[in-house]
Protein backbone atom coordinates (compact mmCIF):
# COMPACT_ATOMS: atom_id res chain seq x y z
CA UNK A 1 118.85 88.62 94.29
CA UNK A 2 121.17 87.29 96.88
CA UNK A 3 124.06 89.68 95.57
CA UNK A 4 121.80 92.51 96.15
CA UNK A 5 121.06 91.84 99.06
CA UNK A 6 124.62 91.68 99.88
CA UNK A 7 125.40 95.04 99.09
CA UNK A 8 122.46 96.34 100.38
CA UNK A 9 123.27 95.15 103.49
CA UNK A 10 127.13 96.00 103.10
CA UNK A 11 125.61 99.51 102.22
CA UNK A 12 123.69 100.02 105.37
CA UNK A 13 126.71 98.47 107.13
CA UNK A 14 129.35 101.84 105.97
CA UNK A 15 126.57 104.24 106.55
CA UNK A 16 126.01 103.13 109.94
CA UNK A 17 130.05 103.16 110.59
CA UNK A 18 129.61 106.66 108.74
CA UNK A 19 127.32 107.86 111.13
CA UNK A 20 128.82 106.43 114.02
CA UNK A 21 132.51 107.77 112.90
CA UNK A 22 130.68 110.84 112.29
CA UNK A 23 129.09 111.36 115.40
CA UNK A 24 132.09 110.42 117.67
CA UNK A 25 134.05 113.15 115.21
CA UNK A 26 131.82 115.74 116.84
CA UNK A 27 132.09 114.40 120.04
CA UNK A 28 136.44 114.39 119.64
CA UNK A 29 135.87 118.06 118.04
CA UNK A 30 134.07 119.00 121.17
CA UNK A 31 135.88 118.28 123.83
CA UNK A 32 139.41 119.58 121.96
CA UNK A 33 137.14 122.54 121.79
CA UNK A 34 136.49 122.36 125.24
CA UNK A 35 140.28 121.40 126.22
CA UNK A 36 141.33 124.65 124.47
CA UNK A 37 139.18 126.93 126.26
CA UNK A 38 140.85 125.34 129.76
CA UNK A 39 144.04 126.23 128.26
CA UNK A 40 145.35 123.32 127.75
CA UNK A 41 146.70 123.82 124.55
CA UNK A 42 149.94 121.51 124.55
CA UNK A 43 147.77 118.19 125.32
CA UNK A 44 145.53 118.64 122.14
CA UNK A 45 148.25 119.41 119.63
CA UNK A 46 149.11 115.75 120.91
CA UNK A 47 145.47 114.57 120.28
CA UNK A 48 145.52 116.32 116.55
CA UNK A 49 149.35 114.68 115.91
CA UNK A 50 147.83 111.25 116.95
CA UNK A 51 144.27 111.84 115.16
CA UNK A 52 146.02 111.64 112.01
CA UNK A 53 147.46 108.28 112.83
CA UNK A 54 144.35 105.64 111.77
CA UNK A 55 146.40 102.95 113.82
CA UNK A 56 146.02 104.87 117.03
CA UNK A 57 141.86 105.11 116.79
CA UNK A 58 141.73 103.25 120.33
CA UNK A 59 142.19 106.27 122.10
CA UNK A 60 139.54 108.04 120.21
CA UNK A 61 136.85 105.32 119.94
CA UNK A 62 137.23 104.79 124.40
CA UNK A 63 136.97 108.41 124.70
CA UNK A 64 133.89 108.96 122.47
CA UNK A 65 131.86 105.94 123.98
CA UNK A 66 128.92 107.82 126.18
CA UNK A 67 128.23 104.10 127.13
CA UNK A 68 130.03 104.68 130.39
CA UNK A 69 131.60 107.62 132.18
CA UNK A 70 134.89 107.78 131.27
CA UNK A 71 138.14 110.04 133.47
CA UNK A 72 140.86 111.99 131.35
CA UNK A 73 144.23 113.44 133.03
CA UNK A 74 145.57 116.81 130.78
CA UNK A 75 148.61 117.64 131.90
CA UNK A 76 148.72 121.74 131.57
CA UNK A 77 150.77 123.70 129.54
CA UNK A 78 153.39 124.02 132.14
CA UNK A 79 154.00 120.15 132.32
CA UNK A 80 155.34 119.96 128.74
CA UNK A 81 157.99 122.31 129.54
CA UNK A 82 159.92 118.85 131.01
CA UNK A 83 158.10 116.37 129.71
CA UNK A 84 160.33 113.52 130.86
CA UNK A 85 160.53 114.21 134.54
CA UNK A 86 158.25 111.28 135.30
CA UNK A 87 159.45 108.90 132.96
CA UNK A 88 162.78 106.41 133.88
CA UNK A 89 164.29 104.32 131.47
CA UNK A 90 162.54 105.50 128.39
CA UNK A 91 162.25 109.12 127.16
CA UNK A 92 159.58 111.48 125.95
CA UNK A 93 159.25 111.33 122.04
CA UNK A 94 156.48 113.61 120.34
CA UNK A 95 157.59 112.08 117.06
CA UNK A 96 157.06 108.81 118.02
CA UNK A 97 152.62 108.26 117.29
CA UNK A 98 152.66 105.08 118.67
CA UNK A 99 154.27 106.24 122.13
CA UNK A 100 152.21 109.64 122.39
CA UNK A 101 149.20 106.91 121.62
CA UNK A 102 149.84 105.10 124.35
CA UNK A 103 150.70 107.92 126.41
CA UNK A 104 146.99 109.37 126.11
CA UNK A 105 145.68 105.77 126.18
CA UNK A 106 147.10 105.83 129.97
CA UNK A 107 145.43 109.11 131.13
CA UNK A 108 142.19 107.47 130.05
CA UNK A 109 140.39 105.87 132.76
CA UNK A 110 136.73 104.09 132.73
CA UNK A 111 134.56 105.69 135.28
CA UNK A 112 134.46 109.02 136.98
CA UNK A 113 137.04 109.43 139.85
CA UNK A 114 136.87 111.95 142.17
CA UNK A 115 139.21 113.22 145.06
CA UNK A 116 136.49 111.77 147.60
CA UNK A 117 136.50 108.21 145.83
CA UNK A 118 140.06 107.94 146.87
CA UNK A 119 141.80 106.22 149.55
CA UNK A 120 144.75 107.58 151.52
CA UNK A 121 148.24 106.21 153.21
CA UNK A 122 148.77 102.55 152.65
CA UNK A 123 145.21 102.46 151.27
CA UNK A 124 145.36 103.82 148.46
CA UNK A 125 143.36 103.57 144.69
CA UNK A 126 144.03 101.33 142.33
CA UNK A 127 142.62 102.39 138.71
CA UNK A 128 142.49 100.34 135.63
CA UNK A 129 143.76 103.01 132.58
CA UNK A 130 142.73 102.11 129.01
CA UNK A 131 146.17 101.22 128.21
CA UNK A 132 146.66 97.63 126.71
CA UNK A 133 150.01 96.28 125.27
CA UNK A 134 150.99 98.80 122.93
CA UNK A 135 154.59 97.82 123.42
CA UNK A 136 154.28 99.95 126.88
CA UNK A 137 152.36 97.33 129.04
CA UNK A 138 153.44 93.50 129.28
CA UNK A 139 151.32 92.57 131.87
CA UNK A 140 149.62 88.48 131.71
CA UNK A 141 147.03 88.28 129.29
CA UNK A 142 147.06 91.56 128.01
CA UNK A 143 145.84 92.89 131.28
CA UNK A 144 145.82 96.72 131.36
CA UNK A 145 147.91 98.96 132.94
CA UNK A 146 147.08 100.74 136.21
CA UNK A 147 147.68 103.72 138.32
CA UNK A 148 148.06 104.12 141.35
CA UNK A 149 146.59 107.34 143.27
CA UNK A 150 145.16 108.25 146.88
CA UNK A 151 144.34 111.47 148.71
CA UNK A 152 147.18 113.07 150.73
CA UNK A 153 148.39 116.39 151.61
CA UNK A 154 148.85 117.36 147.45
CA UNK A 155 144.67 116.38 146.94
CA UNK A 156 144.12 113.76 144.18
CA UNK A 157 148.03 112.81 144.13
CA UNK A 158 149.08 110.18 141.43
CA UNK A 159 151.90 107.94 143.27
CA UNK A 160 154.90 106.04 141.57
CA UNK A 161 155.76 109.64 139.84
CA UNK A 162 159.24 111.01 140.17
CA UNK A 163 157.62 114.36 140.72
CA UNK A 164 154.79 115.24 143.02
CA UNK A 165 151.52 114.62 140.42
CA UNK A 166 148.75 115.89 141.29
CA UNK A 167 145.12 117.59 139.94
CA UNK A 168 144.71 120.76 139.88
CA UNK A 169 141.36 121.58 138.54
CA UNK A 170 138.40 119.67 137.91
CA UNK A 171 135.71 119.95 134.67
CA UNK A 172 133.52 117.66 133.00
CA UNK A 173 132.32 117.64 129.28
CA UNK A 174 129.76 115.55 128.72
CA UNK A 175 130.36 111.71 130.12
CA UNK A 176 133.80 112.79 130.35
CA UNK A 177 135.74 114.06 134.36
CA UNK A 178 138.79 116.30 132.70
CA UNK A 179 141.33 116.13 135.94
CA UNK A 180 144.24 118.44 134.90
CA UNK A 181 147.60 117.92 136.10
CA UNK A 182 150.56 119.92 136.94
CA UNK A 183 152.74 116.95 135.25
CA UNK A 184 152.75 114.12 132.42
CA UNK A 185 152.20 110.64 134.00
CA UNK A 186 155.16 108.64 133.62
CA UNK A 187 154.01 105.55 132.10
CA UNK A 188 155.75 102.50 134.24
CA UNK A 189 159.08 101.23 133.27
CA UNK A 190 161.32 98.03 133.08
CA UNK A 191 161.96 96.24 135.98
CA UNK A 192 165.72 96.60 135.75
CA UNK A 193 165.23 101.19 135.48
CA UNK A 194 162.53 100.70 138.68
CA UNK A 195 164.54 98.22 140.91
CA UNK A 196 167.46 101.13 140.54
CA UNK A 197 164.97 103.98 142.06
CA UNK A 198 164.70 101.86 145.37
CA UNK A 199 167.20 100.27 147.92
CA UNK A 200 167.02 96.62 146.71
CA UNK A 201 170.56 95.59 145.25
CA UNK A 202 170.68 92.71 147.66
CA UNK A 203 168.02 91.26 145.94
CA UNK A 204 169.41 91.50 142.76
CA UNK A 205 172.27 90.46 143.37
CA UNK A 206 170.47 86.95 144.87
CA UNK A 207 168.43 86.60 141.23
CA UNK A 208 172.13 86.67 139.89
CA UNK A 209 173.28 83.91 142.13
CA UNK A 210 170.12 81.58 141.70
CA UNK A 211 170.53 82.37 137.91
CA UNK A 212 166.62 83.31 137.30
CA UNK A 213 165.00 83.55 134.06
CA UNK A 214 165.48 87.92 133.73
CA UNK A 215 162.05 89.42 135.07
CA UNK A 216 162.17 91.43 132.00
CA UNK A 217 161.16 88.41 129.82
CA UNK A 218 157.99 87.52 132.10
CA UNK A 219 154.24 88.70 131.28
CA UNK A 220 152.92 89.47 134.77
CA UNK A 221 155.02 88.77 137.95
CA UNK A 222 154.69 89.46 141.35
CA UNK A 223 157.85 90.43 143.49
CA UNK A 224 158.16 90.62 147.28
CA UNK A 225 161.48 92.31 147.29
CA UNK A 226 163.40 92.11 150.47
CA UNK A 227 165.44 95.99 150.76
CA UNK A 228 169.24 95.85 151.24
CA UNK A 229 169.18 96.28 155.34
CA UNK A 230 166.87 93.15 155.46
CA UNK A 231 169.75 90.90 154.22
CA UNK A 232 172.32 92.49 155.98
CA UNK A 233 170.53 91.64 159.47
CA UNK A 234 170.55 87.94 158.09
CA UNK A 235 173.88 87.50 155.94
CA UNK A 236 174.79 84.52 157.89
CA UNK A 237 172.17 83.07 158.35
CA UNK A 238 171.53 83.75 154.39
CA UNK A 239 174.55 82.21 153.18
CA UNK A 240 173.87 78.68 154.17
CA UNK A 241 170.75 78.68 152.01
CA UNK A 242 170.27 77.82 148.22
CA UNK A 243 169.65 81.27 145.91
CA UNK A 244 167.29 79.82 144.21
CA UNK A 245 165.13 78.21 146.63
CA UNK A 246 165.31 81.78 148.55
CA UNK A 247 164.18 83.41 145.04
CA UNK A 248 161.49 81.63 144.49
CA UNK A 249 160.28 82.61 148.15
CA UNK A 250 160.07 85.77 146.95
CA UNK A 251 158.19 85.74 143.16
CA UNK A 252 154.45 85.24 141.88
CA UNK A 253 154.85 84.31 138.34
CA UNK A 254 152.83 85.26 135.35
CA UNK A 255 150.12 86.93 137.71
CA UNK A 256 150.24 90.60 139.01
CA UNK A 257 149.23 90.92 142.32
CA UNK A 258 147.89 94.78 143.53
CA UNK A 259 147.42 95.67 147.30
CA UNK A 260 143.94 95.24 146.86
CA UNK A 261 144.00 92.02 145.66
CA UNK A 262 145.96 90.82 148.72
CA UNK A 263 143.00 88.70 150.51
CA UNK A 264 140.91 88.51 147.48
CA UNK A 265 142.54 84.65 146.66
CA UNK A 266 145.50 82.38 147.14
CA UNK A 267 148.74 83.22 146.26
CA UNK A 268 151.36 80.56 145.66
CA UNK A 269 154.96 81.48 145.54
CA UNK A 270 157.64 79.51 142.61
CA UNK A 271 158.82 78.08 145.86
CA UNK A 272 155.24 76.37 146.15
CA UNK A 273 154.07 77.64 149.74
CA UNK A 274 151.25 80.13 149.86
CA UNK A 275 151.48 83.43 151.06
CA UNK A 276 149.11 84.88 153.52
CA UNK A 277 148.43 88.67 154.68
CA UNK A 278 146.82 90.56 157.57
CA UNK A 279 146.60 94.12 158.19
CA UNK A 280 148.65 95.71 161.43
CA UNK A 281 147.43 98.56 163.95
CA UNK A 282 148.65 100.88 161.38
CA UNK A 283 146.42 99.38 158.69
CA UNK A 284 150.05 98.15 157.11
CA UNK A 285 150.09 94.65 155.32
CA UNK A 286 151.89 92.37 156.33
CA UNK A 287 152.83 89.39 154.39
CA UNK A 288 153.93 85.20 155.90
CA UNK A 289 155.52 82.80 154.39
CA UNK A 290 156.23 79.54 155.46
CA UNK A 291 156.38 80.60 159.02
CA UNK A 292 158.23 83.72 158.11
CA UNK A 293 156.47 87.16 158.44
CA UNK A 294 157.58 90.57 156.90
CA UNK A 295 156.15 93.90 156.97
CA UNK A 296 155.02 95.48 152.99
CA UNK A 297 157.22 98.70 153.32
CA UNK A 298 155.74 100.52 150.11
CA UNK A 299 152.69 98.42 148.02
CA UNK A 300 152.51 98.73 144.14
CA UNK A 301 155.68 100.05 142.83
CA UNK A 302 154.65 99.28 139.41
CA UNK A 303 156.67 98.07 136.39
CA UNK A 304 155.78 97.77 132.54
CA UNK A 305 155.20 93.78 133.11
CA UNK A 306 154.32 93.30 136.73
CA UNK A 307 154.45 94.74 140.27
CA UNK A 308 156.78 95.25 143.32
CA UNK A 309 156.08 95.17 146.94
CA UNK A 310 159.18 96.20 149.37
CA UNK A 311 159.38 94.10 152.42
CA UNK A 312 162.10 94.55 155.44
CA UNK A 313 162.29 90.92 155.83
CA UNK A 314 163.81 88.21 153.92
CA UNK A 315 161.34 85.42 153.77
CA UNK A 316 164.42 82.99 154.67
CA UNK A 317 162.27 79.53 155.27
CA UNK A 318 163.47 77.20 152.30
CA UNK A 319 161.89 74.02 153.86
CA UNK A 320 160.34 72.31 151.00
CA UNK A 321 156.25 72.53 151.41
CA UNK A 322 154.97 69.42 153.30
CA UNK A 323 153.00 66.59 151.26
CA UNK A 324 149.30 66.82 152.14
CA UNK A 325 147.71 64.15 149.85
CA UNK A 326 149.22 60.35 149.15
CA UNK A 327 148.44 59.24 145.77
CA UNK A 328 146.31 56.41 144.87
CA UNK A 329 149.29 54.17 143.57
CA UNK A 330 151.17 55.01 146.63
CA UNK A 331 148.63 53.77 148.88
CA UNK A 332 148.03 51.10 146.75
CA UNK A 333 151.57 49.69 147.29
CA UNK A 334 151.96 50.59 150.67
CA UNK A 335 148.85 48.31 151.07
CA UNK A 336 150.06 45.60 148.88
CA UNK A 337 153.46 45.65 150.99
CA UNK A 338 151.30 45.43 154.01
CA UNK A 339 149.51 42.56 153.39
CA UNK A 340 152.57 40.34 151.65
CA UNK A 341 154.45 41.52 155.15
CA UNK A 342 151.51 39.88 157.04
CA UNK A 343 151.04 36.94 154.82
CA UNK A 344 155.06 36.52 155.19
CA UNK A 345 154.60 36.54 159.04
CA UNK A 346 151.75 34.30 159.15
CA UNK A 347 153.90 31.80 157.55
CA UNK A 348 157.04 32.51 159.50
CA UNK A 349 155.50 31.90 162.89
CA UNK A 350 153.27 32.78 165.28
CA UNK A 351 152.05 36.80 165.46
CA UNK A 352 154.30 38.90 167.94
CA UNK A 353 151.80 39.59 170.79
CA UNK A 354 150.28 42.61 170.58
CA UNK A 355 149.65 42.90 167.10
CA UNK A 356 146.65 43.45 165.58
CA UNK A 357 145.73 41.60 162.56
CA UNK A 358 145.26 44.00 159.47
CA UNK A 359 141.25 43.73 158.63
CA UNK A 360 140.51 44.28 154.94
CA UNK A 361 137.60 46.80 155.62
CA UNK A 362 137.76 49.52 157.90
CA UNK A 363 136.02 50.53 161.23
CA UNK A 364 133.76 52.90 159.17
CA UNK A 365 133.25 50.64 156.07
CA UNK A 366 132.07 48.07 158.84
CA UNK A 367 129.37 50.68 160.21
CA UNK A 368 127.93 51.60 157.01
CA UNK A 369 127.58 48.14 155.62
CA UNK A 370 125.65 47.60 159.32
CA UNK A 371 123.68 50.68 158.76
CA UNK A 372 122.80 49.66 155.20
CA UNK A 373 121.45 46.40 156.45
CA UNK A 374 119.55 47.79 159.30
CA UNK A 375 117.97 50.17 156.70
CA UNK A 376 117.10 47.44 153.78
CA UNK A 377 115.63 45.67 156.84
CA UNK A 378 113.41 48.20 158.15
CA UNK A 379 112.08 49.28 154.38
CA UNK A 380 111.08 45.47 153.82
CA UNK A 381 109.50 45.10 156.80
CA UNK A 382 107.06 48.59 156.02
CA UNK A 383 106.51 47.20 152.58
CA UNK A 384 105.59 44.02 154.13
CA UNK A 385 103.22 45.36 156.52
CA UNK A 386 101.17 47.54 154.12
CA UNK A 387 100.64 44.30 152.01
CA UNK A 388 99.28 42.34 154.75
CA UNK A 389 96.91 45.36 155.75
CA UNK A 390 95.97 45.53 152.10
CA UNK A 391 94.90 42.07 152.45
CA UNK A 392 93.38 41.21 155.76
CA UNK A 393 92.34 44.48 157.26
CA UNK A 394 88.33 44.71 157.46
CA UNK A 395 86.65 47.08 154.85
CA UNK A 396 86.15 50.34 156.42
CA UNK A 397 82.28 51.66 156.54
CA UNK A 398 83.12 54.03 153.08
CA UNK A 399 85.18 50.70 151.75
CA UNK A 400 83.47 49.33 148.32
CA UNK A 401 81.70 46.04 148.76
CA UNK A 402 83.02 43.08 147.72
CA UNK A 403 81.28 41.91 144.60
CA UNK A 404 78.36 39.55 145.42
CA UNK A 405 78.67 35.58 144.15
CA UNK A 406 75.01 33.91 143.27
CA UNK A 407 75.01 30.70 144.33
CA UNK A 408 72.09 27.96 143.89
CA UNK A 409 71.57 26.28 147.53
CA UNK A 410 69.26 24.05 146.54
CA UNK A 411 71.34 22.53 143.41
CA UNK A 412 72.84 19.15 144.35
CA UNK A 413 75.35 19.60 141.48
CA UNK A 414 76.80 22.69 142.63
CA UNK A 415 79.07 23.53 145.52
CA UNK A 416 78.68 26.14 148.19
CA UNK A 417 80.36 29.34 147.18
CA UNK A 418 80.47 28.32 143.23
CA UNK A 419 79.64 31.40 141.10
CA UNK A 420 75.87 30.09 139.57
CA UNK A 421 75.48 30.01 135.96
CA UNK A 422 73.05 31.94 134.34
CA UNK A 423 69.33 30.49 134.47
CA UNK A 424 69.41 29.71 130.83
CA UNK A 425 72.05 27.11 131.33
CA UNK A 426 70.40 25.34 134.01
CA UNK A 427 66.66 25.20 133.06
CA UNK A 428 65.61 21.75 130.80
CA UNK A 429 66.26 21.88 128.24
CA UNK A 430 62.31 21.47 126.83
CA UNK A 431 61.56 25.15 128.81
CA UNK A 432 62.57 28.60 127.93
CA UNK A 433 63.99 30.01 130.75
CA UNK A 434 62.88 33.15 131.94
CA UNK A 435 64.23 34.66 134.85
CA UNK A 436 62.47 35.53 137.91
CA UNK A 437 62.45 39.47 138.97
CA UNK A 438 61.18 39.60 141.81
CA UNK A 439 58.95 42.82 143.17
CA UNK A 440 58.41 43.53 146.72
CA UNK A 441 55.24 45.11 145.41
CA UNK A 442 53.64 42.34 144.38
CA UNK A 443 50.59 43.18 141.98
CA UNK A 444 48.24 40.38 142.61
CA UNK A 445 44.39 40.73 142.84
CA UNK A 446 43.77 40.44 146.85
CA UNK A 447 41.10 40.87 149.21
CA UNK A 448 42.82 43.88 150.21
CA UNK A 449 40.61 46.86 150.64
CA UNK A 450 41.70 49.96 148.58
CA UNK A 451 44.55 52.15 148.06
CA UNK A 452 46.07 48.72 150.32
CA UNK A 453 48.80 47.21 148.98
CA UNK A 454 49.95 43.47 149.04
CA UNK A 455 53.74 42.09 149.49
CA UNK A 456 55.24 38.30 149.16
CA UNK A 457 55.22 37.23 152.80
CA UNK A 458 58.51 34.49 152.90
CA UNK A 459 56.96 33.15 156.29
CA UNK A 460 54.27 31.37 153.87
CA UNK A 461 55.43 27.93 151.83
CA UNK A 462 56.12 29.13 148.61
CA UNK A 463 55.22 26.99 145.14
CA UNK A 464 57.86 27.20 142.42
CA UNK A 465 56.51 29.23 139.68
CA UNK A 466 56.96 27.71 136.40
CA UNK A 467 57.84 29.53 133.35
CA UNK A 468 55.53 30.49 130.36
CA UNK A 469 54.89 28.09 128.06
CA UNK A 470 55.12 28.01 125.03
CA UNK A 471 53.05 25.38 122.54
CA UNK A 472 55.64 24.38 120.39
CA UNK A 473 58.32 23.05 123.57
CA UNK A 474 56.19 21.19 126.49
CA UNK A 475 53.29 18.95 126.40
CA UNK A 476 49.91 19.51 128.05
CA UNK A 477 51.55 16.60 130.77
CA UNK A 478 54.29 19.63 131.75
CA UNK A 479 52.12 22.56 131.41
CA UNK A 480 52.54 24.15 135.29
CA UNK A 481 49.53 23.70 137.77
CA UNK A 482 47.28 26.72 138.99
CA UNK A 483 49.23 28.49 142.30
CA UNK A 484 47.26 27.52 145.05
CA UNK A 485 45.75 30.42 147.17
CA UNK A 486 48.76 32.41 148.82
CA UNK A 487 47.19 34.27 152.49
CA UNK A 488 47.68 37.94 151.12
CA UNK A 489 49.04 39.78 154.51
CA UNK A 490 47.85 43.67 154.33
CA UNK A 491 50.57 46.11 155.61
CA UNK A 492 50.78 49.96 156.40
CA UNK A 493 52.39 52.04 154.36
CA UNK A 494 55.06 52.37 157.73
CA UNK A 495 56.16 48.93 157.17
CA UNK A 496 56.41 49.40 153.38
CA UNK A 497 58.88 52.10 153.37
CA UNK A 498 60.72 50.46 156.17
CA UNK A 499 60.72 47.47 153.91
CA UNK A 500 61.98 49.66 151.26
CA UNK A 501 64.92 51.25 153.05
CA UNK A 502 66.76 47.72 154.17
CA UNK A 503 66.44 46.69 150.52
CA UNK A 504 67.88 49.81 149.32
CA UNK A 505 70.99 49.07 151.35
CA UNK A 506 73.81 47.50 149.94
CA UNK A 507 74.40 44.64 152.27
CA UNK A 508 76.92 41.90 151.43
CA UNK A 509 74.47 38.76 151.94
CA UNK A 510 77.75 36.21 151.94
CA UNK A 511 78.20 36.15 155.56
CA UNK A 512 74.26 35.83 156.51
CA UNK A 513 71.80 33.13 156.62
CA UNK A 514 68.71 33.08 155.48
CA UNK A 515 66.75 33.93 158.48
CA UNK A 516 69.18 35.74 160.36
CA UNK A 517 67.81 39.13 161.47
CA UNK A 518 69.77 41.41 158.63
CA UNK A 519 69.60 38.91 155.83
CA UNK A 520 67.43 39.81 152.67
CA UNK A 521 64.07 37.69 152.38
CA UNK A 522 65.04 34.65 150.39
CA UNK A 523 63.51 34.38 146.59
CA UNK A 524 62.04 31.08 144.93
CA UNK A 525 64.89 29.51 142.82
């Protein structure tokens, strides 16, 4: 079951790479179509040679992908007549597949790139082709390859070309901008073919004297090449310096820095100082180093494994950088020597006047450890005072009561304030005790007249009512005696309900007396 469902799934797998290979095959039909019909004939025979070639499907699977708008440069017909002229240090080969794959690799750009989304002068574009490696790009990390273009007098110019290269005509199939050119690009060279196109043998000759690693062998570099006038204006001054400590002034390695990128981050030179940049009246760069400032004569001269910006100064400080931290086990010894110095002085004789005794914690360890006091201090003293509130502060008028503690006044074996046992535990034992509930409404027969009704005046003696008896627990001698007539006091219903209010509320009768003017009226025990 499992193997089917393998292949079933391996199945679905091809036919979706069919369709896909399939669909992008009408897409690549297309625009060769289309390419044909602008007469540009020469650049898809190169396509069809190239199609052929499974290992070059890169080219054809960037192209095809709608997923983004993509820019392709045809050269014309006219531009294969001298298909070299751009190129230096490598020639055109149309047998060569992997070459001509590369070569259409680099006139494929992501996005769509107009004349107007160009810069101009010193300001020009820098575009990211679709060329990676290939053996025609060693840039770090497998970077890709860019071009660099701008708007001048030609239109959409492409720059670093040993021929004027420029579009000219525009058309668009489908997510594709076709740009076509009056010339091939010239993919960029080895350092050694480009540094012979431009007046830097002075700095050539230095890398020869500080015997650097050859440029050739690194994967991204950076070069701020000094042209040959620049060190003749210094020659003297020059030849007092070390070659290689004036090299490394001069070279980023393994990163490729563009004009664009210029203020973007920090850039640290072999030499180990950083190089900074600002923009003149002219909108020029200019580039310092170590105190040393040089004007960027011509940005992005680019190479097959890195860049080159011409400068018309050589960047002739060779000071080493200055030490801005002290490591820990420095310090820690420079302390250690302190303090045996001092203990070594102590001992020697008195201290020279003057001096100031070395304190083992400084004036801002001092002030926090004060601060941290002051703060401990001030919390305790906040938690302190909400406890004592907690405790001693009066209840509030929407405070709970405390709860209320019974207490028998009249026991002599009690004291005052004791929490009273229930009734049950101290009735004789020869009685069943049966607590006394006490009604303010007192239900008695009285000489009241109707509808009157009859309460327990405490102004009147009161006679301790016994409990019921019961004929199997107390003799006749203990049976209780008739109450004696109680003066029955008739009321209005006024003082009744005013009656009835104060012993609704919930008055804590600890801190009253009996007779004071809020206590309760006091019960029979």
């Amino acid at each position: 079951m499992a193997l089917r469902t393998l292949l079933h799934g391996i199945a679905f797998c091809a036919l979706t790479a069919s369709v896909a290979v399939a669909q992008n095959q009408t897409f690549i039909n297309g625009i060769i179509s289309n390419l044909n019909g602008l007469g540009l004939t020469n650049f898809t025979q190169i396509i069809k040679q190239i199609e052929s070639d499974t290992d070059q499907i890169a080219f054809f699977l960037s192209l095809s992908d709608a997923s983004t708008p993509k820019t392709l440069f045809a050269p014309n017909n006219d531009a294969f007549l001298n298909p070299s002229v751009n190129f230096y240090g490598y020639d055109y080969d149309d047998s060569d597949t992997d070459f001509l794959g590369a070569l259409l690799l680099y006139h494929l750009v992501p996005g769509a790139w107009n004349e107007g989304d160009l810069g101009s002068g010193p300001n020009h574009t820098i575009m990211t082709s679709s060329l990676q490696g290939h053996g025609m790009s060693e840039l770090e990390g497998d970077e890709s390859q860019v071009i660099a273009c701008g708007h001048s007098v030609a239109g959409f110019e492409i720059y670093n070309q040993l021929t004027t290269t420029a579009v000219i005509s525009t058309s668009t199939y489908g997510h594709v901008t076709i740009h076509t050119l009056n010339a091939i690009i010239g993919i960029p060279g080895a350092y050694t073919f480009a540094a012979s196109l431009v007046a830097m043998s002075s700095f050539q000759q230095l890398q020869q004297s500080a015997n650097a690693a050859p440029i050739e062998n690194a994967h991204g570099i950076t070069i701020f090449a000094p042209v040959d006038t620049a060190f003749n204006d210094t020659k003297t001054q020059l030849s007092s310096l070390s070659p290689a400590a004036l090299f490394d002034n001069h070279v980023i390695m393994d990163h490729t820095v563009w004009y664009n990128t210029f203020t973007s981050a920090t850039y640290t030179s072999e030499s180990g100082h950083n190089y900074s940049f600002s923009t003149t009246s002219d909108l020029q760069y200019t580039v310092t180093l170590n105190g040393v400032t040089a004007n960027i004569i011509r940005s992005d001269f680019l190479i097959d494994n890195g860049v080159i910006h011409l400068i018309d100064t050589v960047l002739s400080n060779t000071a080493p950088p200055p030490t801005t931290t002290t490591s820990s086990s420095s310090a820690s010894t420079s302390t250690s020597t302190t303090s045996s110095a001092s203990q070594t002085s102590n001992t020697a004789g008195p201290a020279v006047a003057g001096a100031s005794k070395s304190s083992g914690l400084s004036g801002g360890d001092i002030a926090g450890i004060v601060v941290g006091v002051v703060g401990g201090v001030a919390i305790i003293g906040v938690i302190a005072l909400l406890l004592w509130r907690r405790q001693y502060q009066p209840q509030g008028y929407f405070d709970p009561p405390e709860p209320y503690t019974a207490v028998a006044p009249d026991t002599p074996s009690f004291k005052a304030g004791t929490p009273m046992p229930s009734i049950a535990a101290i009735a004789p034992p020869s009685f069943e005790a049966t607590p006394y509930i006490p009604d303010v409404e007192a239900q008695v027969p009285s000489p009241a007249g109707p509808g009157e009704k009859v309460v327990y005046d405490p102004a009147v003696a009161a006679v301790p009512i016994a409990p019921a008896a019961s004929s199997s627990n107390f003799s006749e001698a203990a049976a209780p005696q008739p109450l004696a007539p109680q003066a029955q006091v008739p009321i209005s219903d006024e003082v009744v309900d005013h009656l009835l209010q104060r012993f609704a509320q919930r008055i804590d009768r600890s801190g009253m007396a009996p007779g004071d003017e809020e206590a309760p009226p006091m019960y029979p025990s």
